[in-house]
Protein backbone atom coordinates (compact mmCIF):
# COMPACT_ATOMS: atom_id res chain seq x y z
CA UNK A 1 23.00 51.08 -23.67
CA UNK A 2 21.57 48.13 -24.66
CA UNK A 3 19.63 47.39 -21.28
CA UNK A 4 18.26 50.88 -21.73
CA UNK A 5 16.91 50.20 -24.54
CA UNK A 6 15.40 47.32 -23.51
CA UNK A 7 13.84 48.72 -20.76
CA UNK A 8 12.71 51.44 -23.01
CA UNK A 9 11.09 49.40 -25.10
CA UNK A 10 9.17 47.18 -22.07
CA UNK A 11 7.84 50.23 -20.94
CA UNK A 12 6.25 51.25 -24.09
CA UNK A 13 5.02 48.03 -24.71
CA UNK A 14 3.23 47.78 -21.02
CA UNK A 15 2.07 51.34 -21.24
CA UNK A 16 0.33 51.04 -25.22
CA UNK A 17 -0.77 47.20 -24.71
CA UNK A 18 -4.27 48.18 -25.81
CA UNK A 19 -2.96 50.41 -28.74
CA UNK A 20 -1.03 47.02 -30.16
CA UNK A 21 -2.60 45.52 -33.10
CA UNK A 22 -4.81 42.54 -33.20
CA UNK A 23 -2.11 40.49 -34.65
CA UNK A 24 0.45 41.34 -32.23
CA UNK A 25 -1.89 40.57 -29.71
CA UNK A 26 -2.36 37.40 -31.28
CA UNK A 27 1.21 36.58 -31.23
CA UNK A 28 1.45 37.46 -27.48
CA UNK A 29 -1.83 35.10 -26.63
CA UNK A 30 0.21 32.09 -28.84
CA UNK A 31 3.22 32.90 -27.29
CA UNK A 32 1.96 32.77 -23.82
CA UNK A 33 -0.55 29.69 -24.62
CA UNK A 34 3.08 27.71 -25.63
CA UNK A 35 4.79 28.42 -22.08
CA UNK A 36 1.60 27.50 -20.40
CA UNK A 37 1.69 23.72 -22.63
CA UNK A 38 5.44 23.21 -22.04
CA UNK A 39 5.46 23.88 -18.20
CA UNK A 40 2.50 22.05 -18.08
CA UNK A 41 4.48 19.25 -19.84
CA UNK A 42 7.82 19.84 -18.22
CA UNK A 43 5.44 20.04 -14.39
CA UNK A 44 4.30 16.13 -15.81
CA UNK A 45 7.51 15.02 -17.04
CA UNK A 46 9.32 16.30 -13.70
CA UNK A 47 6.95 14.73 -11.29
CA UNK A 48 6.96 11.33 -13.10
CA UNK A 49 10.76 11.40 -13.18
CA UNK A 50 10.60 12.21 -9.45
CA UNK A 51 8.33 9.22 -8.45
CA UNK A 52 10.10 6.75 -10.93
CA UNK A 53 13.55 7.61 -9.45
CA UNK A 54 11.77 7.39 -5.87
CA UNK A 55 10.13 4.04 -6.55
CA UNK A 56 13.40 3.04 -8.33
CA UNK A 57 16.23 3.74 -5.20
CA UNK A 58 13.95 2.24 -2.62
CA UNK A 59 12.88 -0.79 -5.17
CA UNK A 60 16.75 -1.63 -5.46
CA UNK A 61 17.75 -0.54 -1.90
CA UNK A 62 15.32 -2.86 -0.45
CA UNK A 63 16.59 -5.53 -2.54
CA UNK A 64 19.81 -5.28 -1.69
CA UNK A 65 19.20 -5.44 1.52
CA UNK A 66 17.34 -8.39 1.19
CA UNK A 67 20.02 -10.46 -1.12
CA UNK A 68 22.40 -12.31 0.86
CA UNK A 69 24.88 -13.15 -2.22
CA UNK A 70 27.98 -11.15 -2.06
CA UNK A 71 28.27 -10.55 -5.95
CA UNK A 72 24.25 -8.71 -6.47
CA UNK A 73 24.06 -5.90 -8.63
CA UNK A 74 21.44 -4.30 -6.68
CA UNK A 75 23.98 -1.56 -5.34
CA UNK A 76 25.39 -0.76 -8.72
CA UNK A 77 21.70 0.12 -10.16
CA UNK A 78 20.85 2.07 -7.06
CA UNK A 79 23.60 4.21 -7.91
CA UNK A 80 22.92 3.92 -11.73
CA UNK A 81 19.12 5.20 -10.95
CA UNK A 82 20.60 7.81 -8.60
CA UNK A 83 23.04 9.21 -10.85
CA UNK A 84 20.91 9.37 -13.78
CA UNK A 85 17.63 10.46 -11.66
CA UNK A 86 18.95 13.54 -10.04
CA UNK A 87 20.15 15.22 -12.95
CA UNK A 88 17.10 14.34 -14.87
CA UNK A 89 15.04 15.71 -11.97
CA UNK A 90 16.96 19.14 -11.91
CA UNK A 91 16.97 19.47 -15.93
CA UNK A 92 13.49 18.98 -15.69
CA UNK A 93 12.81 21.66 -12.79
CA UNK A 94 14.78 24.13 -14.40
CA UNK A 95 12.94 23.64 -17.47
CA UNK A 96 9.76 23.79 -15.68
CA UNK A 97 10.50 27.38 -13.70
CA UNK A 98 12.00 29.02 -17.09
CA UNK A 99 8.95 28.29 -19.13
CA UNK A 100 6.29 29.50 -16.04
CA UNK A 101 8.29 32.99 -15.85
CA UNK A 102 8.02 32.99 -19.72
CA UNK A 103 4.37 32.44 -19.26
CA UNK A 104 3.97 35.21 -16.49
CA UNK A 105 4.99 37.66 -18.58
CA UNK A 106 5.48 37.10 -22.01
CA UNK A 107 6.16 40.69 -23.19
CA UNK A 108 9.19 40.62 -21.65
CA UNK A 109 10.13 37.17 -22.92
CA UNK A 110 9.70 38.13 -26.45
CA UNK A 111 11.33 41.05 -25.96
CA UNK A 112 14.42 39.32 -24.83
CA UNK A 113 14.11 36.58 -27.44
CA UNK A 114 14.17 39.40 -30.01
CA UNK A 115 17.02 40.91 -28.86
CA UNK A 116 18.97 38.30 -27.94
């Protein structure tokens, strides 16, 4: 029932989107405009994570390889910058693909929002 309705209510929001009013159109535009900053933002954040941890693994891999003492700390911070790069880098791509599809189409988005 309730995806009915919500269906029911995206269709008569895509079929009357010139009847809306000026405000609501408003609201869409701001809306939309917000994804479009935060994926822009989460696209920055994401690939700066993704060089740092990069730049990071091979900076401490190639040390370690270097270092002939037995007791270096070199393989401990690989792992460190592994363990907390990856999950970072996921967060952040997640983040990144949720707020393009609420840019695409942010009718639906605020739809959902409002019902949810």
């Amino acid at each position: 029932m309730k995806h009915e309705a919500e269906q029911e209510l995206l269709k008569t929001l895509n079929g009357q989107l010139n009847e809306l009013p000026a405000v609501a159109k408003t609201m869409v535009q701001q809306y939309q405009l917000s994804a479009i900053v935060l994926s822009i933002l989460c696209g920055v954040l994401f690939i700066a994570a993704l060089i740092g941890t990069i730049w990071l693994a091979l900076y401490f891999y190639k040390k370690k390889e270097v270092s002939n003492l037995y007791s270096n700390h070199y393989d401990d911070y690989l792992w460190y910058v592994l363990f907390g790069g990856i999950p970072l880098n996921i967060v952040l791509f997640v983040s990144l693909t949720i707020n393009i599809v609420h840019a695409c189409a942010p009718i639906a988005s605020i739809i959902k929002d409002l019902l949810n």
